[in-house]
Protein backbone atom coordinates (compact mmCIF):
# COMPACT_ATOMS: atom_id res chain seq x y z
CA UNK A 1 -5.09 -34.39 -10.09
CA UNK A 2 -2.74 -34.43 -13.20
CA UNK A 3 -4.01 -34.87 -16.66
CA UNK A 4 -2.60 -37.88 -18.87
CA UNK A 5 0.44 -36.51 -20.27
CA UNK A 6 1.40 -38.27 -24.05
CA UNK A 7 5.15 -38.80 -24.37
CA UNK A 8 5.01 -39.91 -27.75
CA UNK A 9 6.52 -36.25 -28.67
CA UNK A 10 8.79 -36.35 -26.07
CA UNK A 11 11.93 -36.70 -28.08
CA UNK A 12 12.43 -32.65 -28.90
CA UNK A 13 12.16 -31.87 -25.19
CA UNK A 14 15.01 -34.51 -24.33
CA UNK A 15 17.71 -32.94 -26.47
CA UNK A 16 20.12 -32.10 -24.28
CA UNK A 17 23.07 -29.43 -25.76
CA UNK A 18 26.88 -30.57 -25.64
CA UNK A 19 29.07 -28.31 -24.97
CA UNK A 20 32.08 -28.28 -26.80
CA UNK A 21 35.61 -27.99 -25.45
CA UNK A 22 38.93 -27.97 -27.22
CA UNK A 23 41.74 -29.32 -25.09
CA UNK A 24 44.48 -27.42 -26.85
CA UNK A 25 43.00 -23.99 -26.42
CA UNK A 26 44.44 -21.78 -23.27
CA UNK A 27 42.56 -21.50 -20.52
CA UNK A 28 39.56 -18.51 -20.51
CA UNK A 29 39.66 -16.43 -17.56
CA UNK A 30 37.69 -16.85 -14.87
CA UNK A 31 34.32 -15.09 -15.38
CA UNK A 32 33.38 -12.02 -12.70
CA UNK A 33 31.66 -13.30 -9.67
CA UNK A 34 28.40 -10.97 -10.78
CA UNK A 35 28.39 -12.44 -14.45
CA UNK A 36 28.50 -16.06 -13.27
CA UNK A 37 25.83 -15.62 -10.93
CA UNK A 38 23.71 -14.14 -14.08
CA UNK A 39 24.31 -17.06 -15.81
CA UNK A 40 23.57 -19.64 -13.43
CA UNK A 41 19.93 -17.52 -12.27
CA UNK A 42 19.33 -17.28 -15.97
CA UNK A 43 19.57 -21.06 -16.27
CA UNK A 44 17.66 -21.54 -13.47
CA UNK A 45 15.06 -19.57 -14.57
CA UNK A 46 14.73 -21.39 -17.95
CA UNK A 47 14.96 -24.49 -16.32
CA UNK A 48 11.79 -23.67 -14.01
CA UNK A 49 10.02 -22.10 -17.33
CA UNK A 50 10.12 -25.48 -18.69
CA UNK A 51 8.56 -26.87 -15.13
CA UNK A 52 6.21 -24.71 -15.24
CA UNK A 53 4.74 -25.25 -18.93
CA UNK A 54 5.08 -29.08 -18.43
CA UNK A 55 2.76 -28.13 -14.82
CA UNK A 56 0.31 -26.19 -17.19
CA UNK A 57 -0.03 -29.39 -19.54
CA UNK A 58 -0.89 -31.31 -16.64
CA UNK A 59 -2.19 -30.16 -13.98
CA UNK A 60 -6.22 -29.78 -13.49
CA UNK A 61 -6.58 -26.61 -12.31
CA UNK A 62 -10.45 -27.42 -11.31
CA UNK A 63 -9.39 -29.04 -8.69
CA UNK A 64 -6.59 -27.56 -7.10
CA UNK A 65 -8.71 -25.68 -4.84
CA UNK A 66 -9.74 -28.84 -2.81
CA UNK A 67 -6.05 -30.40 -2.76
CA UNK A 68 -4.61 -30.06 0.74
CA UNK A 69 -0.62 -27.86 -0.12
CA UNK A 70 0.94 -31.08 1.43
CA UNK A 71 -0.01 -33.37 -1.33
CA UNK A 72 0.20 -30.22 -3.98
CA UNK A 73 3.46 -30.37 -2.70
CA UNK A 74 4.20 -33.87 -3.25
CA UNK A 75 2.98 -33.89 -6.73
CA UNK A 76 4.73 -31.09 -7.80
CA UNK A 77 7.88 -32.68 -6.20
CA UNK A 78 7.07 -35.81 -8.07
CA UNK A 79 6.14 -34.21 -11.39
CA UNK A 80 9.75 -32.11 -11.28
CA UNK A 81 11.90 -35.49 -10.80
CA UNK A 82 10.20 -36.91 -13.52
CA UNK A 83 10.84 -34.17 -15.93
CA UNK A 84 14.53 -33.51 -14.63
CA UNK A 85 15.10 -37.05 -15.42
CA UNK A 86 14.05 -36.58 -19.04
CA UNK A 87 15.88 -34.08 -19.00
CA UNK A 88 19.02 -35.24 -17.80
CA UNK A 89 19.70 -32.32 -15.45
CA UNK A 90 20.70 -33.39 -12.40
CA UNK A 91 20.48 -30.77 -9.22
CA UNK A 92 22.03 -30.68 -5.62
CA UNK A 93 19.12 -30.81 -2.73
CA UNK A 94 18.84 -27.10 -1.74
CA UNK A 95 18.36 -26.43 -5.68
CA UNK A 96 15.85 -28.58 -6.12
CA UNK A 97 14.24 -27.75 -2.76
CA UNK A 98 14.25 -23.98 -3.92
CA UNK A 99 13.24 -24.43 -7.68
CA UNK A 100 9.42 -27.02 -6.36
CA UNK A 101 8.82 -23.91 -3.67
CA UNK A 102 9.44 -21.36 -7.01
CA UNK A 103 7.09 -23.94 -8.55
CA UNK A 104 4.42 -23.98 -5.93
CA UNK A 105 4.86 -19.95 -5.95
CA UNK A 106 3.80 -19.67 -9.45
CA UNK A 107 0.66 -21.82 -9.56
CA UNK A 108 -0.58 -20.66 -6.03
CA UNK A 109 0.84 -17.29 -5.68
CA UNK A 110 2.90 -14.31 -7.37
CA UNK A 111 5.70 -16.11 -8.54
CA UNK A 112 9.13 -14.55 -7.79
CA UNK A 113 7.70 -11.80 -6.12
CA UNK A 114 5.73 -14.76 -2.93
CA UNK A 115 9.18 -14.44 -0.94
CA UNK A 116 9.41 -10.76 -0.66
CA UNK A 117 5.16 -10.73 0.05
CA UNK A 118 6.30 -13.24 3.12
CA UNK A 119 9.28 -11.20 4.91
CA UNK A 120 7.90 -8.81 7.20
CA UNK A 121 10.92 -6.71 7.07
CA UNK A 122 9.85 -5.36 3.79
CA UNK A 123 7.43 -2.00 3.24
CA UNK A 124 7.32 -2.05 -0.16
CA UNK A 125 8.38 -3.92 -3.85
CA UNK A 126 9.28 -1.77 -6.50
CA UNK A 127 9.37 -3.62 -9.93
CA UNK A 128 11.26 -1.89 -12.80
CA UNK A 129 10.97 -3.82 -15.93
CA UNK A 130 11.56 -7.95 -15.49
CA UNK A 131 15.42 -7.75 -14.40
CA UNK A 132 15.39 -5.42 -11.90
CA UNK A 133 13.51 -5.47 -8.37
CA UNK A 134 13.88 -3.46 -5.23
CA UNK A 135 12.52 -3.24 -1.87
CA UNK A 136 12.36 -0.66 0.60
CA UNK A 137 13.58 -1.91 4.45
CA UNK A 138 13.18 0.59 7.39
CA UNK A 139 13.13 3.79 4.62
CA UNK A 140 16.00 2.56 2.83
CA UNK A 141 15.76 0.65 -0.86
CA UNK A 142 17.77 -2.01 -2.20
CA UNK A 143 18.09 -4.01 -5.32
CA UNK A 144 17.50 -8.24 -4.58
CA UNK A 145 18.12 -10.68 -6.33
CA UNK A 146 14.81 -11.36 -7.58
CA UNK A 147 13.74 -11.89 -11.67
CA UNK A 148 11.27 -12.40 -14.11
CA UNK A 149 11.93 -14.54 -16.55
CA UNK A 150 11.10 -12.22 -19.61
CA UNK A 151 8.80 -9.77 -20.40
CA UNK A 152 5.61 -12.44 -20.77
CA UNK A 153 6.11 -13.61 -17.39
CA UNK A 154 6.10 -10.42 -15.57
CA UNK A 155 2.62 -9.43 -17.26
CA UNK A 156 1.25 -12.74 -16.25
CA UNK A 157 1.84 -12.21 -12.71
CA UNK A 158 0.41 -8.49 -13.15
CA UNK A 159 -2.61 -10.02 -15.18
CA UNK A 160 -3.08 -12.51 -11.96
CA UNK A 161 -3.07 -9.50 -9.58
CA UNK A 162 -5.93 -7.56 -11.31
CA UNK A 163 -8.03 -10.13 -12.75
CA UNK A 164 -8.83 -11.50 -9.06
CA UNK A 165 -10.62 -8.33 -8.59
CA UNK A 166 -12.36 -8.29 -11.44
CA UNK A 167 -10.30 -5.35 -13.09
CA UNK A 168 -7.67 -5.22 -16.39
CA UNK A 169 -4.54 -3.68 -17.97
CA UNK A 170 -4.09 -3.44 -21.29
CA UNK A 171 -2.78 -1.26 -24.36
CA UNK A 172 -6.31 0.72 -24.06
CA UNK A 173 -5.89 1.03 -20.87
CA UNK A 174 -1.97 0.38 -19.70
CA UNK A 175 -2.17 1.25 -15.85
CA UNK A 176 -4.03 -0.20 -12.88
CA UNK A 177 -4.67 0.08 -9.04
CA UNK A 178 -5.32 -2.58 -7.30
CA UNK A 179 -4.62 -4.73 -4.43
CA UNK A 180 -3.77 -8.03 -2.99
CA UNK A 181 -6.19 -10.28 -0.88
CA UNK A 182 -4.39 -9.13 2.81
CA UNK A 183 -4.97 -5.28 1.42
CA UNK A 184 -1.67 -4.10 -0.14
CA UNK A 185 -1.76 -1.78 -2.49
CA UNK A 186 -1.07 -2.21 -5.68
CA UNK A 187 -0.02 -0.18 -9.12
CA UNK A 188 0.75 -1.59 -12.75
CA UNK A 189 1.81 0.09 -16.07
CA UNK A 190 3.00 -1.68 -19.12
CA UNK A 191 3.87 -0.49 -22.63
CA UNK A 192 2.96 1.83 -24.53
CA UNK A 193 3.50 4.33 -21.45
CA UNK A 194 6.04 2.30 -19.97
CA UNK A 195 8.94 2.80 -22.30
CA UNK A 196 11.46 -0.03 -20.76
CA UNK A 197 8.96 -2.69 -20.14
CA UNK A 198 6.23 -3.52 -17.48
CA UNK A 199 6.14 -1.67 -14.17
CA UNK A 200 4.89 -2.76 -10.55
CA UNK A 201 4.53 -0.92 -7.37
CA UNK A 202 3.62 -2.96 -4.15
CA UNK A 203 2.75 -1.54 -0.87
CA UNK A 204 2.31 -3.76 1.92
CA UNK A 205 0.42 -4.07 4.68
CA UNK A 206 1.70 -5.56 8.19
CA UNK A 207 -0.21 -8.22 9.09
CA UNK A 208 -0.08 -7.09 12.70
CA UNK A 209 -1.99 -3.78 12.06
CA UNK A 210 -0.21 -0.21 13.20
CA UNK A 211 -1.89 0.67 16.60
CA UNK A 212 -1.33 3.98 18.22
CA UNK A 213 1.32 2.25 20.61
CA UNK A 214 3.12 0.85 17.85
CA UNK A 215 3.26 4.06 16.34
CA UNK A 216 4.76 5.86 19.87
CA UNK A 217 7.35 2.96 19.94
CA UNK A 218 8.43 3.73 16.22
CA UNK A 219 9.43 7.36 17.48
CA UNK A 220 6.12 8.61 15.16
CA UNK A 221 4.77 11.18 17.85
CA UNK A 222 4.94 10.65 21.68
CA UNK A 223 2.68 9.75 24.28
CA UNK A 224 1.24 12.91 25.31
CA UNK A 225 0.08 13.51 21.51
CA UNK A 226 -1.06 9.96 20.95
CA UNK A 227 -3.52 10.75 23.97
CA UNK A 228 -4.47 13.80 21.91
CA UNK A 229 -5.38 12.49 18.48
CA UNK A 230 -6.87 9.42 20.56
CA UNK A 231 -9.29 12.00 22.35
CA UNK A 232 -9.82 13.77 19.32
CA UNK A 233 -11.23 11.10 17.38
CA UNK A 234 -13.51 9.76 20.75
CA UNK A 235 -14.86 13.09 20.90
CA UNK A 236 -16.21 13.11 17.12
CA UNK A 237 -13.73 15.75 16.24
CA UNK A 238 -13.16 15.94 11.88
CA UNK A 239 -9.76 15.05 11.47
CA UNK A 240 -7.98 15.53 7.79
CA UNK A 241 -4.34 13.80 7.70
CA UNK A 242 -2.03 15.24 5.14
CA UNK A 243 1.46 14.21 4.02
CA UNK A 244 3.39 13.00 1.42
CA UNK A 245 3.77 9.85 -0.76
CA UNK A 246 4.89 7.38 1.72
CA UNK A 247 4.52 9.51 4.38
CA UNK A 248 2.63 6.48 6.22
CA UNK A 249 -0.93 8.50 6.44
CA UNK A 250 -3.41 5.38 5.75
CA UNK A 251 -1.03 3.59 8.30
CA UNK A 252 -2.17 7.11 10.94
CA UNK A 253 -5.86 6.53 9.99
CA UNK A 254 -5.68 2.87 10.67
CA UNK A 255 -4.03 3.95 14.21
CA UNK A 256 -6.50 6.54 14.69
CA UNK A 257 -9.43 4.62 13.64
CA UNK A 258 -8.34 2.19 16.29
CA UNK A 259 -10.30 4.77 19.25
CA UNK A 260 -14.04 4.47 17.82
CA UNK A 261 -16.27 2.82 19.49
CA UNK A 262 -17.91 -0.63 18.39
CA UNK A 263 -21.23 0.71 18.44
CA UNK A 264 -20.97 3.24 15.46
CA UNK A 265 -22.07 2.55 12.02
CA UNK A 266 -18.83 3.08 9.83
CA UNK A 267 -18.54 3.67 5.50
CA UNK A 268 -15.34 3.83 4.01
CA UNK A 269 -14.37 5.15 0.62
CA UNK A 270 -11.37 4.09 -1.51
CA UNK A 271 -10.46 3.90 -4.73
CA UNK A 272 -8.57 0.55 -3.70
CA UNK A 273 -9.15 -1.15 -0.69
CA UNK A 274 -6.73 -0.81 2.14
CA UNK A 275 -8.05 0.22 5.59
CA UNK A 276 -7.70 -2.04 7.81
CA UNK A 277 -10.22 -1.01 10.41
CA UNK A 278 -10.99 -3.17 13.46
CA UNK A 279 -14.44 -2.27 14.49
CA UNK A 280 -17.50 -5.02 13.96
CA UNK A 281 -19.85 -2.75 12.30
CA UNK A 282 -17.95 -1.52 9.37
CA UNK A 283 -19.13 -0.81 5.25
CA UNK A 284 -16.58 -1.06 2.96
CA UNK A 285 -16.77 0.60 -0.61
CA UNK A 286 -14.57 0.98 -3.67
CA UNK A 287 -14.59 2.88 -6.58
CA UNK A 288 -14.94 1.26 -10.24
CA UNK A 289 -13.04 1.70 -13.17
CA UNK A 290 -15.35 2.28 -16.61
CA UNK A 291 -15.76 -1.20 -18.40
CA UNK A 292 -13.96 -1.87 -22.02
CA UNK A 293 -16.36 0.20 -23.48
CA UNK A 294 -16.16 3.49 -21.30
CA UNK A 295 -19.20 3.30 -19.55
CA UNK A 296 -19.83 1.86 -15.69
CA UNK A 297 -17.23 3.82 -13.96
CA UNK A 298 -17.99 4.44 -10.36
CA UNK A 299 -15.75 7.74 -8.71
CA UNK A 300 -15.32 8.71 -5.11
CA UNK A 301 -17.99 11.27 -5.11
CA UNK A 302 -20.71 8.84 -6.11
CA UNK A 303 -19.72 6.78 -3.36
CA UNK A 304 -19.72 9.83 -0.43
CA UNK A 305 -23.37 10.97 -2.12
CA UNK A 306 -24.31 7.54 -1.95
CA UNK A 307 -22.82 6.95 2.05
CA UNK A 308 -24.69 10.07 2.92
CA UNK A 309 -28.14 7.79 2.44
CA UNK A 310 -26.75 4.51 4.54
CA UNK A 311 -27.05 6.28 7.69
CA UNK A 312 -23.16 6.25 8.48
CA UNK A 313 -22.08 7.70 11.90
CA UNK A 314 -18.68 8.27 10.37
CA UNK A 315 -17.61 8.42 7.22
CA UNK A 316 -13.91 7.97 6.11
CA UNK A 317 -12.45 8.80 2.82
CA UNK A 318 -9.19 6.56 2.38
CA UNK A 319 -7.80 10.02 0.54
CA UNK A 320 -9.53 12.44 -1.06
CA UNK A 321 -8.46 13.88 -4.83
CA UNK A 322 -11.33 15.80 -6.74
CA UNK A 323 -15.14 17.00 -6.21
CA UNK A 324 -15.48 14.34 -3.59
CA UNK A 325 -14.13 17.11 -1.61
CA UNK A 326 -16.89 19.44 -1.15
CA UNK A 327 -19.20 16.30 -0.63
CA UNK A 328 -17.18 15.47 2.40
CA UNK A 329 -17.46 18.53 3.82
CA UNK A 330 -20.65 18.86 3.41
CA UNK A 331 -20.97 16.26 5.69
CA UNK A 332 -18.75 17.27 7.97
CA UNK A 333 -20.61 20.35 8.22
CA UNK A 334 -24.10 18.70 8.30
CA UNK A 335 -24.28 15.98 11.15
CA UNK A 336 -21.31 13.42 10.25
CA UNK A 337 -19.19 14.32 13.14
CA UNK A 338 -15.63 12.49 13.26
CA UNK A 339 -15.37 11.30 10.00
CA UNK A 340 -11.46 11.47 8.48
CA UNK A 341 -9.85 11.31 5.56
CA UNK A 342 -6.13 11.97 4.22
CA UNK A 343 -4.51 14.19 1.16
CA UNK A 344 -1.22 14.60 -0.21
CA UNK A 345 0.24 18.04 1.08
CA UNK A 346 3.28 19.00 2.31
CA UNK A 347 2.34 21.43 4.93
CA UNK A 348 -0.89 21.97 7.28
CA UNK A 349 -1.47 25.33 5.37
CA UNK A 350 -0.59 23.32 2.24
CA UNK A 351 -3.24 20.50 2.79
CA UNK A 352 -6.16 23.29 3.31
CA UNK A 353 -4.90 25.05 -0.24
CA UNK A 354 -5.61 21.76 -1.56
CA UNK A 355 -8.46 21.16 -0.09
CA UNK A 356 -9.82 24.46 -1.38
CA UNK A 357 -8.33 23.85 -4.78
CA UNK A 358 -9.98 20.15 -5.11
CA UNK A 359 -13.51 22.15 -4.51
CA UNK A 360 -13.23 23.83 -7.60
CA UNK A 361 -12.88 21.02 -9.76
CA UNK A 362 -16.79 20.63 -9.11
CA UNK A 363 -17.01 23.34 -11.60
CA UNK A 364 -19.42 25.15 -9.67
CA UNK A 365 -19.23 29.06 -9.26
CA UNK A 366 -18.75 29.60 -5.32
CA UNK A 367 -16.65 32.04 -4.02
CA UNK A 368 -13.64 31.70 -2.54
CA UNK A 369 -14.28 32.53 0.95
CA UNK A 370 -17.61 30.53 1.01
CA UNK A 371 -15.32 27.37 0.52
CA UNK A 372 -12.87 28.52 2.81
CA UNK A 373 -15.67 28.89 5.57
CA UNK A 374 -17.05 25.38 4.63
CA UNK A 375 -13.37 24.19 5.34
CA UNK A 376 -13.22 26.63 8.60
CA UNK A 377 -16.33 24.83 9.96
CA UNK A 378 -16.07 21.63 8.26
CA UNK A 379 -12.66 20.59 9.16
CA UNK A 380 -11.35 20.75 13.30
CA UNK A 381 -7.50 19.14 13.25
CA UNK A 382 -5.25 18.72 10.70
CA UNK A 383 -2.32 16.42 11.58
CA UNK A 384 1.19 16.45 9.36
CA UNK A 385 2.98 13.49 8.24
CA UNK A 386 6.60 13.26 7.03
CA UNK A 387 9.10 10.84 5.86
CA UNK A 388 12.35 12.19 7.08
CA UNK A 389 16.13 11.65 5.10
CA UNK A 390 16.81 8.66 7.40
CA UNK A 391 13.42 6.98 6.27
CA UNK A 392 11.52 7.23 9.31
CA UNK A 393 8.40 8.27 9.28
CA UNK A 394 6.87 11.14 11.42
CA UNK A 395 4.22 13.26 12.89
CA UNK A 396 5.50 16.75 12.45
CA UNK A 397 2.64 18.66 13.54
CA UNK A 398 -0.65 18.49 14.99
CA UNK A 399 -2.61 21.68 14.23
CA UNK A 400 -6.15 22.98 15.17
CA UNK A 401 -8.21 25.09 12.79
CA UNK A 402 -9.82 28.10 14.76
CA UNK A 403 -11.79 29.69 12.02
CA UNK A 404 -11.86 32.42 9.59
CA UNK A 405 -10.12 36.01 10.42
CA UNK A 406 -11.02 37.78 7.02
CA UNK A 407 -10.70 35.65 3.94
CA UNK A 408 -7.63 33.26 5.95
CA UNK A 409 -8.38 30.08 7.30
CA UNK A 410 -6.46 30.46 10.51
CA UNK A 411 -4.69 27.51 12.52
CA UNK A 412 -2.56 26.92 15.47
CA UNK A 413 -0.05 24.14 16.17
CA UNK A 414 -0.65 22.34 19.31
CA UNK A 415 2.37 19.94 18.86
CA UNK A 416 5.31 19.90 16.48
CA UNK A 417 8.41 17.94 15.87
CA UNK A 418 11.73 19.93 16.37
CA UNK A 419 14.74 18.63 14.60
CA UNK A 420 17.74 19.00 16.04
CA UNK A 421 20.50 17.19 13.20
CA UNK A 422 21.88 14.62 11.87
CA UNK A 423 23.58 11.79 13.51
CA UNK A 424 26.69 10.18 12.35
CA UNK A 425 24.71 7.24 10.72
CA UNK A 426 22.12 9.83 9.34
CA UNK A 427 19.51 9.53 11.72
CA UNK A 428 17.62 12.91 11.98
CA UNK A 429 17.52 13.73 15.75
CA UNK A 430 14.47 15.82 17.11
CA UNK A 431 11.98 16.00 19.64
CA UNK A 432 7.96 16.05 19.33
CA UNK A 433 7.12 18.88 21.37
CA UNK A 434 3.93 20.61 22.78
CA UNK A 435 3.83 24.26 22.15
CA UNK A 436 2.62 24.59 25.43
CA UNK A 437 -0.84 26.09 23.35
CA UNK A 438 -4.46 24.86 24.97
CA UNK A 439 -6.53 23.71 21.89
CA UNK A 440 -9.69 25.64 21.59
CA UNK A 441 -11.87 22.49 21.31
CA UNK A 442 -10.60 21.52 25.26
CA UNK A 443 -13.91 22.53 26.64
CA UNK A 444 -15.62 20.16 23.73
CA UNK A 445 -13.16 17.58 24.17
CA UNK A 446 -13.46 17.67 28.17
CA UNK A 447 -17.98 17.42 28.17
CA UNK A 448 -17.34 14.39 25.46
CA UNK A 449 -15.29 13.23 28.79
CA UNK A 450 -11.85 12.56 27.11
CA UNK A 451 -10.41 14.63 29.56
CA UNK A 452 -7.96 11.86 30.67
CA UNK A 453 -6.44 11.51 27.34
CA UNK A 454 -5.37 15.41 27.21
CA UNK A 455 -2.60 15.00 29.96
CA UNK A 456 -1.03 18.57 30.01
CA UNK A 457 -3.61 20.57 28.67
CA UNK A 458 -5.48 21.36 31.68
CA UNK A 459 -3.08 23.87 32.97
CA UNK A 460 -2.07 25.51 30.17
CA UNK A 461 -4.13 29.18 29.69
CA UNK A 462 -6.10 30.23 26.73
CA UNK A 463 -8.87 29.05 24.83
CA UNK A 464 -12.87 28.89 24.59
C-alpha cells in the first residue's frame, strides 16, 4: 500500500530544536491558560502537517479505495510511530490516539472539520478564515476549538469539497455552492473577495430526515395544521413556502414532500442538491455553473422548461430566484398540480411581491395585473417560516390565496402563531392557533377525500 520511502535524506527532518534555559534567570510567569492551549494546538498541528506530507510521500492513493479502514488504520498507526521515532517526539496515548484519527480525517475525509460533520447536535459550521470556526447548536452559535493549519490547508479541504462534484473556486471565479455526498449544503469564498482569508459555510443535513411528526414534536406547528399542509399536498394543492435564511424551509418541503404518493412521477430543481425526498420514482436535477471559459452554464429555468417535457406529475423547485419564476407558474397554471417550491420572504404578502418581482426579470413586457392573476391562479397556499430570538424555528402562518379583488392578490390566514413573550431563559412563548377561518379549497380538499386530515374545519362556516 505504501510506496518505498528513501531515507538517505532523512537527516534534515531529524533535527530536533533545543531549547535553551538559563538557570540563573528568575522564573517567567506562568503563561494564561488560553495562550498555552494556543501553543500546544499550534504544535500539534505542525506536528500532524509533517504526518501528513510524510503520508503523501507514501501512500498509493490508487489503491486506497480497496483497503478495508481497519488495516488503513493500522498502517497509518504504523507509519506515525515510525516517523515520531525519527523524530524524537514522544506522545501520551490519547494524543497519539487523537492525532492517527486527525490523520485518517485528512486522507479520507474533511480534515478538522470530519468531527463536527459526525455530531448530530450540530445544524451548521461556519468557517471564518483558518483560526476561527463556529457551529450553530439548537439556534445558538459557538466558537470550538477547531483549526486549520494555515491558509493552504483550509483551501485544500475547500478544493476537496468542490472538485468531487466536478465544480471549482478560484481567483476568476472565488465563490462556490456545493454540497457534500449525504446532501449538505455547501458555500466557499476565498480571496480576492474574501478580505481576511478563505470562507466556508456548511449546512447539514440530519441523517434521520425531518418528517411532519418530527416537526410537531420540535414545537414547529401543531397537529391540527400538520393534518392541514399534509392534506394539502395529497390533494395536489400548489404550495409556495417562504421564509428567511435559516428559517428551516427545505427542511418543511422535505416534511411536506413526505405525503405524495409512490406512484407519481417527481422532478426536482436545485441549484445544489439537497432534497431529501423519500418516494421511489423521483428525477433529480441541478443547475451548472459556466465552464473556465464562460460558456456551458445550465440555470434553473432551463431545467423547469426542460421538466415540463419529462412528463413530471409534480414538479418542485428547491427555491426559486429569477425568470424560473414565471416558468413555474406556468405550470402550475397548466396541468402540474401540487408542485412546491420555497423563496426567501419575510411575510406571506412579502413572498407574493417577490414572486411578482422575480417575473420581471424575464424582461418581458406583461402587465402587472396579468402576473398577479398568473400568481392568483397559479399559486393555492402559502405557508410562513420563521426563526425566532431563541433559535427555534417556526411555522408562523399558513395562508390561502383566494384570488384577485381589483389589482390585489388577496389571502386569508387559516393558522398563525401567537406569541405571547419571553421566558426567563429567552424562550419565545406562543401558541399556533387556528383562526377559526374554513379554507375555501375545503370542498376541493374534501372530493380529493382528505377530509380526515382537516380535523376542525368541518364545522367552521364560510367558504365555496
Amino acid at each position: 500500500m505504501f510506496k518505498q520511502f528513501s531515507k538517505q535524506d532523512s537527516g534534515d527532518k531529524s533535527k530536533v530544536v533545543a531549547l535553551k534555559t538559563v538557570d540563573a534567570a528568575p522564573p517567567a510567569p506562568a503563561p494564561q491558560k488560553s495562550d498555552r492551549e494556543d501553543k500546544e494546538l499550534l504544535k500539534f498541528l505542525e506536528l500532524k502537517s509533517k504526518l501528513h506530507d510524510e503520508l503523501l510521500e507514501r501512500l498509493n492513493y490508487s489503491v486506497i479505495d480497496k483497503i478495508e479502514p481497519e488495516n488503513l488504520r493500522r498502517e497509518v498507526t504504523a507509519l506515525a510511530r515510525e516517523v515520531l521515532a525519527e523524530i524524537k517526539t514522544p506522545l501520551r496515548s490519547d494524543d497519539f490516539q487523537r492525532l492517527v484519527d486527525e490523520l485518517l480525517h485528512e486522507v479520507l475525509g474533511l480534515g478538522p472539520l470530519e468531527p463536527l460533520l459526525a455530531d448530530p447536535t450540530i445544524n451548521d459550521i461556519l468557517v471564518n478564515g483558518h483560526k476561527q470556526v463556529f457551529v450553530e447548536r439548537a439556534g445558538r452559535l459557538e466558537l470550538t476549538k477547531t483549526r486549520f493549519r494555515d491558509e493552504k490547508h483550509l483551501l485544500r479541504i475547500i478544493d476537496k469539497i468542490v472538485t468531487r462534484i466536478g465544480r471549482r473556486v478560484d481567483e476568476s471565479v472565488p465563490w462556490v455552492d456545493a454540497r457534500l455526498e449525504d446532501g449538505s449544503r455547501v458555500n466557499a469564498i476565498i480571496r480576492p473577495c474574501a478580505i481576511d482569508g478563505p470562507s466556508m459555510s456548511i449546512r447539514k443535513f440530519s441523517k434521520m430526515p425531518y418528517t411532519m411528526d418530527r416537526l410537531i414534536q420540535a414545537g414547529a406547528l401543531s397537529e391540527q395544521a400538520a393534518g392541514l399542509l399534509r392534506g394539502l399536498v395529497r390533494a395536489r394543492m400548489n404550495i409556495l413556502i417562504s421564509g428567511g435564511t435559516g428559517s428551516g424551509k427545505t427542511t418543511m418541503l422535505n416534511a411536506m414532500s413526505a405525503s405524495i404518493g409512490d406512484h407519481e412521477r417527481i422532478v426536482t430543481i436545485e441549484d445544489a442538491a439537497e432534497l431529501q425526498l423519500q418516494q421511489i420514482h423521483v428525477v433529480r436535477l441541478e443547475t451548472r455553473p459556466p465552464n473556465p471559459s464562460g460558456n456551458g452554464a445550465v440555470n434553473q429555468r432551463d431545467l423547469v422548461r426542460n421538466a415540463l417535457r419529462m412528463r413530471p406529475d409534480r414538479i418542485i423547485v428547491g427555491e426559486v430566484r429569477g425568470a424560473e419564476t414565471f416558468d413555474m407558474l406556468q405550470a402550475m397554471n397548466t396541468g402540474h398540480d401540487g408542485s412546491m417550491t420555497t423563496v426567501h420572504a419575510n411575510s406571506a404578502r412579502d413572498a407574493l411581491g417577490r414572486v411578482e418581482q422575480m417575473v420581471t426579470t424575464m424582461g418581458v413586457d406583461m402587465p402587472l395585473s396579468a402576473i398577479r392573476s398568473q400568481i392568483a391562479s397559479g399559486l393555492h397556499f402559502v405557508v410562513q417560516l420563521l426563526r425566532l430570538a431563541d433559535g427555534k424555528r417556526r411555522v408562523m402562518s399558513i395562508s390561502e390565496i383566494t384570488g384577485m379583488e381589483g389589482d390585489v392578490v388577496t389571502m386569508q390566514d387559516i393558522f398563525i402563531f401567537r406569541k405571547m413573550g419571553v421566558s426567563d431563559d429567552g424562550e419565545v412563548l406562543g401558541e399556533f392557533i387556528p383562526t377559526g377561518i374554513r379554507p375555501q379549497a375545503y370542498d376541493a380538499l374534501v372530493a380529493a377525500g382528505v377530509e380526515d386530515l382537516l380535523v376542525g374545519f368541518n364545522n367552521n362556516k364560510g367558504g365555496r
